[in-house]
C-alpha atoms as a PDB file:
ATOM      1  CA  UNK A   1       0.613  -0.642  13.997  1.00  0.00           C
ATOM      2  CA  UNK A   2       0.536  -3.060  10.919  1.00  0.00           C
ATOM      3  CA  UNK A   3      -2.466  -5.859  11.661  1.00  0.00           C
ATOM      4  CA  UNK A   4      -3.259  -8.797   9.053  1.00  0.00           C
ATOM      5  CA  UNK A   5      -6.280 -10.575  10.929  1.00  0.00           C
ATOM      6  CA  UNK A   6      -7.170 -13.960   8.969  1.00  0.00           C
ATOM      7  CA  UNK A   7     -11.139 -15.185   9.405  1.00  0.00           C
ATOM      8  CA  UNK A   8     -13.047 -17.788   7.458  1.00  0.00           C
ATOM      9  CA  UNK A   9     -11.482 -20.921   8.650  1.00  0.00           C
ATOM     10  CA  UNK A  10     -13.462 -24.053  10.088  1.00  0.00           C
ATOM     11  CA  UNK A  11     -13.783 -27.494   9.487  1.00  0.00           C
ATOM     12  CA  UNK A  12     -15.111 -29.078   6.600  1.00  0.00           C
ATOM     13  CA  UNK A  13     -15.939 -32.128   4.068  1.00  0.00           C
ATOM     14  CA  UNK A  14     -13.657 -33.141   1.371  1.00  0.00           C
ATOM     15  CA  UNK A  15     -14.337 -31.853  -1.920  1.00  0.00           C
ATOM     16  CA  UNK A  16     -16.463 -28.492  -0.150  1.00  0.00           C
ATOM     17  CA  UNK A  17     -14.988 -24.770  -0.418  1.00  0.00           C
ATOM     18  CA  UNK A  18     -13.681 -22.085   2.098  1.00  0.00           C
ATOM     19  CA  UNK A  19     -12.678 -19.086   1.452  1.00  0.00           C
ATOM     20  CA  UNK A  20     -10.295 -17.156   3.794  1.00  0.00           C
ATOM     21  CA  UNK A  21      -9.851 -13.759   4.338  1.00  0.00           C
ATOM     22  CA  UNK A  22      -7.149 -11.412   5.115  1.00  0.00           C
ATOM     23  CA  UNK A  23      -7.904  -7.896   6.228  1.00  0.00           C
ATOM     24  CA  UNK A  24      -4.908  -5.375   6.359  1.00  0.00           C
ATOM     25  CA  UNK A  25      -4.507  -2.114   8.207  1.00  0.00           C
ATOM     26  CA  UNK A  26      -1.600   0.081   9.187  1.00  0.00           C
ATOM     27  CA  UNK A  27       0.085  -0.556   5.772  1.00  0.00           C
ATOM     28  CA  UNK A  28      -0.317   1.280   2.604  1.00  0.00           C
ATOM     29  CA  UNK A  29      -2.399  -2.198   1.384  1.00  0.00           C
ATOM     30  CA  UNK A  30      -1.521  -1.299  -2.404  1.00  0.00           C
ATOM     31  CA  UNK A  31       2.380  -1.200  -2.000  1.00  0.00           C
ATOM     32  CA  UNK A  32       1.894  -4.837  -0.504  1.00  0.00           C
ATOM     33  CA  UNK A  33       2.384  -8.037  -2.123  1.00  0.00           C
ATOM     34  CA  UNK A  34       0.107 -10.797  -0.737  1.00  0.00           C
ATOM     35  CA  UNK A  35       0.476 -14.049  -0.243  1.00  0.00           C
ATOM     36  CA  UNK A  36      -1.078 -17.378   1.724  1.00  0.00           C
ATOM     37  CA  UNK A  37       0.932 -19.847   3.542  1.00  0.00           C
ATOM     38  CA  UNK A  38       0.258 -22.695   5.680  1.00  0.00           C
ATOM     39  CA  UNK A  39       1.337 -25.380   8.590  1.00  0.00           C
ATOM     40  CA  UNK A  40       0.005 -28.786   8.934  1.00  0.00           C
ATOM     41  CA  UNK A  41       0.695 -30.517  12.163  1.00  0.00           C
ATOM     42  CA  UNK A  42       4.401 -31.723  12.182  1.00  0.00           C
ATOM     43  CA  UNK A  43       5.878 -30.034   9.085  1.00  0.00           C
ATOM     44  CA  UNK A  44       7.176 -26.805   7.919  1.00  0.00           C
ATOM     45  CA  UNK A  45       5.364 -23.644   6.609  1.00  0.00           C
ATOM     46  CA  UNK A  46       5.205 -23.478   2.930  1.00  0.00           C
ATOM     47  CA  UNK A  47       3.985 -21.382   0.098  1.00  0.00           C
ATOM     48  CA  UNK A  48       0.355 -21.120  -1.087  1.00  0.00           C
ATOM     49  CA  UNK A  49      -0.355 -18.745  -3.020  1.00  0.00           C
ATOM     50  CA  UNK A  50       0.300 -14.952  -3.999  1.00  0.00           C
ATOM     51  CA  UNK A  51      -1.122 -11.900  -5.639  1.00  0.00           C
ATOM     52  CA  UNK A  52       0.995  -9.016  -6.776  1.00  0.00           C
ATOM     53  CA  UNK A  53       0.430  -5.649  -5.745  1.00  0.00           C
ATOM     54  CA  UNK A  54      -1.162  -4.682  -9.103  1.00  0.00           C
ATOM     55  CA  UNK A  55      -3.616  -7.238  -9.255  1.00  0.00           C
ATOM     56  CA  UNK A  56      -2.590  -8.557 -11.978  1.00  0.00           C
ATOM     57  CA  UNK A  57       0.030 -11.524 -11.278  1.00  0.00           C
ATOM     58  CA  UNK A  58      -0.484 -14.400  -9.192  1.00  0.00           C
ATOM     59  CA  UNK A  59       1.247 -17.323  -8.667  1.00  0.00           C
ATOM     60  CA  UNK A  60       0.614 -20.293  -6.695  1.00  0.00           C
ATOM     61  CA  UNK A  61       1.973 -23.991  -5.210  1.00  0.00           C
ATOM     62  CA  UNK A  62       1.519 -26.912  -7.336  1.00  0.00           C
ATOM     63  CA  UNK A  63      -0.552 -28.688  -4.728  1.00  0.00           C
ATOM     64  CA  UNK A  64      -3.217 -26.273  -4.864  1.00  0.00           C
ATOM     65  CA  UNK A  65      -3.104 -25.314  -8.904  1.00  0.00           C
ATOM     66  CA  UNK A  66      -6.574 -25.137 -10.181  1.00  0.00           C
ATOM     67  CA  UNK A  67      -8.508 -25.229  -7.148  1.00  0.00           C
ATOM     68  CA  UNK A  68      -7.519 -22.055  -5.076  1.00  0.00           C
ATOM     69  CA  UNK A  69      -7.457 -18.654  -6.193  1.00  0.00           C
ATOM     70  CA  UNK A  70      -6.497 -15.406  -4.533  1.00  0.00           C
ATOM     71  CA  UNK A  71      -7.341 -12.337  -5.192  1.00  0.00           C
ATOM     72  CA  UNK A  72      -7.889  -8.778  -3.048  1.00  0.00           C
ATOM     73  CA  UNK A  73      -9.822  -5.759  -2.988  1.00  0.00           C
ATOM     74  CA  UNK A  74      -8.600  -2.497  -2.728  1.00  0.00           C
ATOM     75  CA  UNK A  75     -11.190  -0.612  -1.739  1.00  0.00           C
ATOM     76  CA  UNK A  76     -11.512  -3.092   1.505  1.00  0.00           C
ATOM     77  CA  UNK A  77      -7.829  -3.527   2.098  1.00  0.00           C
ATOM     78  CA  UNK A  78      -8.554  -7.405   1.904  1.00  0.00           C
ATOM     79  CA  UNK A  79      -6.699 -10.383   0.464  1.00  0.00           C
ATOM     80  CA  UNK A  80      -8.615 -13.206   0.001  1.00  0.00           C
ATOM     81  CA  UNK A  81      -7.864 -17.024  -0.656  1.00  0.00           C
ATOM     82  CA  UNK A  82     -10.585 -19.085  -2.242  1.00  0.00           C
ATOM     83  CA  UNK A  83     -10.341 -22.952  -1.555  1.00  0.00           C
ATOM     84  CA  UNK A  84     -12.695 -25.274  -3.553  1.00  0.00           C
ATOM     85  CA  UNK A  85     -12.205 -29.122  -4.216  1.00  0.00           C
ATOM     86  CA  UNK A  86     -10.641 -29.321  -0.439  1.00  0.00           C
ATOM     87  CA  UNK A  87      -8.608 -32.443   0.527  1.00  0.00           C
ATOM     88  CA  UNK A  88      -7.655 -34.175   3.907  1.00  0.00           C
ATOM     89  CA  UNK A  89      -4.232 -33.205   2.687  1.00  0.00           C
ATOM     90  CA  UNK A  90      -5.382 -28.977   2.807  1.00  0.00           C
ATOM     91  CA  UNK A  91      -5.970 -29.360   6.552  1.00  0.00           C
ATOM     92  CA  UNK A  92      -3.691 -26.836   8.736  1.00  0.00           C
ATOM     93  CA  UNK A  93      -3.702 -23.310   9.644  1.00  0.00           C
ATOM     94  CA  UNK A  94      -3.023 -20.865   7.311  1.00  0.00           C
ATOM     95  CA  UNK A  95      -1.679 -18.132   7.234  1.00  0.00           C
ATOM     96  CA  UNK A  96      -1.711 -14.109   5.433  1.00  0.00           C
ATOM     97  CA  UNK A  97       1.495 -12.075   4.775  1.00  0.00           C
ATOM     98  CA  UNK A  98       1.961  -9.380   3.511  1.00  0.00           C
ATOM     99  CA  UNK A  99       5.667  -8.089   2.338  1.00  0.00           C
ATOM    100  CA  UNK A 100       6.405  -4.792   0.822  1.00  0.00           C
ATOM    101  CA  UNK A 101       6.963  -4.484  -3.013  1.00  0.00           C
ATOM    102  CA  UNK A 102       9.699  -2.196  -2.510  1.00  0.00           C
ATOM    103  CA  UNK A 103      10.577  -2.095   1.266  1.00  0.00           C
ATOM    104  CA  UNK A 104      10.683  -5.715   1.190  1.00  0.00           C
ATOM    105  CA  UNK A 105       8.780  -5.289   4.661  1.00  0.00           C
ATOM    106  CA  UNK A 106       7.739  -8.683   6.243  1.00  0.00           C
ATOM    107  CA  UNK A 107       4.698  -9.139   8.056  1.00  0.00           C
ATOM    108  CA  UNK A 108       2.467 -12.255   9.063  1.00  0.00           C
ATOM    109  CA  UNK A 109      -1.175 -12.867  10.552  1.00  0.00           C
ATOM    110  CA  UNK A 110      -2.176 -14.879  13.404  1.00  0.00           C
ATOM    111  CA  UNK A 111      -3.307 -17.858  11.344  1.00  0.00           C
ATOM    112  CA  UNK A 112      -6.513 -19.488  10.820  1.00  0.00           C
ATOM    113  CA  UNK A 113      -7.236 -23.389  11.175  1.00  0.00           C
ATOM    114  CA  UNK A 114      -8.573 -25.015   8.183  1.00  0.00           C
ATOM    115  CA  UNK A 115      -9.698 -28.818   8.674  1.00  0.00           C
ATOM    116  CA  UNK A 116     -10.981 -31.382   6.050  1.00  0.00           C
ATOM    117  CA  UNK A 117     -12.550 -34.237   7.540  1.00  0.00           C
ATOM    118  CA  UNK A 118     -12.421 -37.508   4.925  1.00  0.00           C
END
């Protein structure tokens, strides 16, 4: 049973950090691209950032350019999202997926709620 369980989420102040984590299990985590979306309140999920299954290509939205980076660690079968510089705008739950570099297998967290208060 494939399970991506997203933790590190909360509220906090503009311009403060987060940073979210993603941990995998029931997929072989290395085969697995991984990426970050989210869903504010009233609008439709869209792309946050990725990581390759390598390691060694990631790619992200413009909104978030220079202040988030993923990464992961193998060893812990973990994707993680790093958030610094946060904005009102950052606020709504996000969420892990993970899709297959060859299988093109689709799979999706639960979500985690990230607020920035003003």
């Amino acid at each position: 049973q494939v399970q991506l369980v997203e933790s590190g989420g909360g509220l906090v102040q503009a311009g403060g950090s987060l940073r979210l984590s993603c941990a995998a299990s029931g997929i072989i985590f290395s085969n697995y691209i991984m990426g970050w979306f989210r869903q504010a309140p009233g609008k439709e999920r869209e792309f946050v950032a990725r990581i390759l299954w390598s390691g060694d290509g990631t790619y992200y939205a413009d909104s978030v350019k220079g202040r988030f980076t993923v990464s992961r660690d193998y060893a812990k079968n973990t994707a993680y999202l790093q958030m610094k510089s946060l904005k009102p705008e950052d606020t709504a739950v996000y969420y892990c997926n993970a899709v297959g570099t060859w299988s093109r297998q689709n799979y999706w967290g639960q979500g985690t709620q990230v607020t920035v208060d003003e």
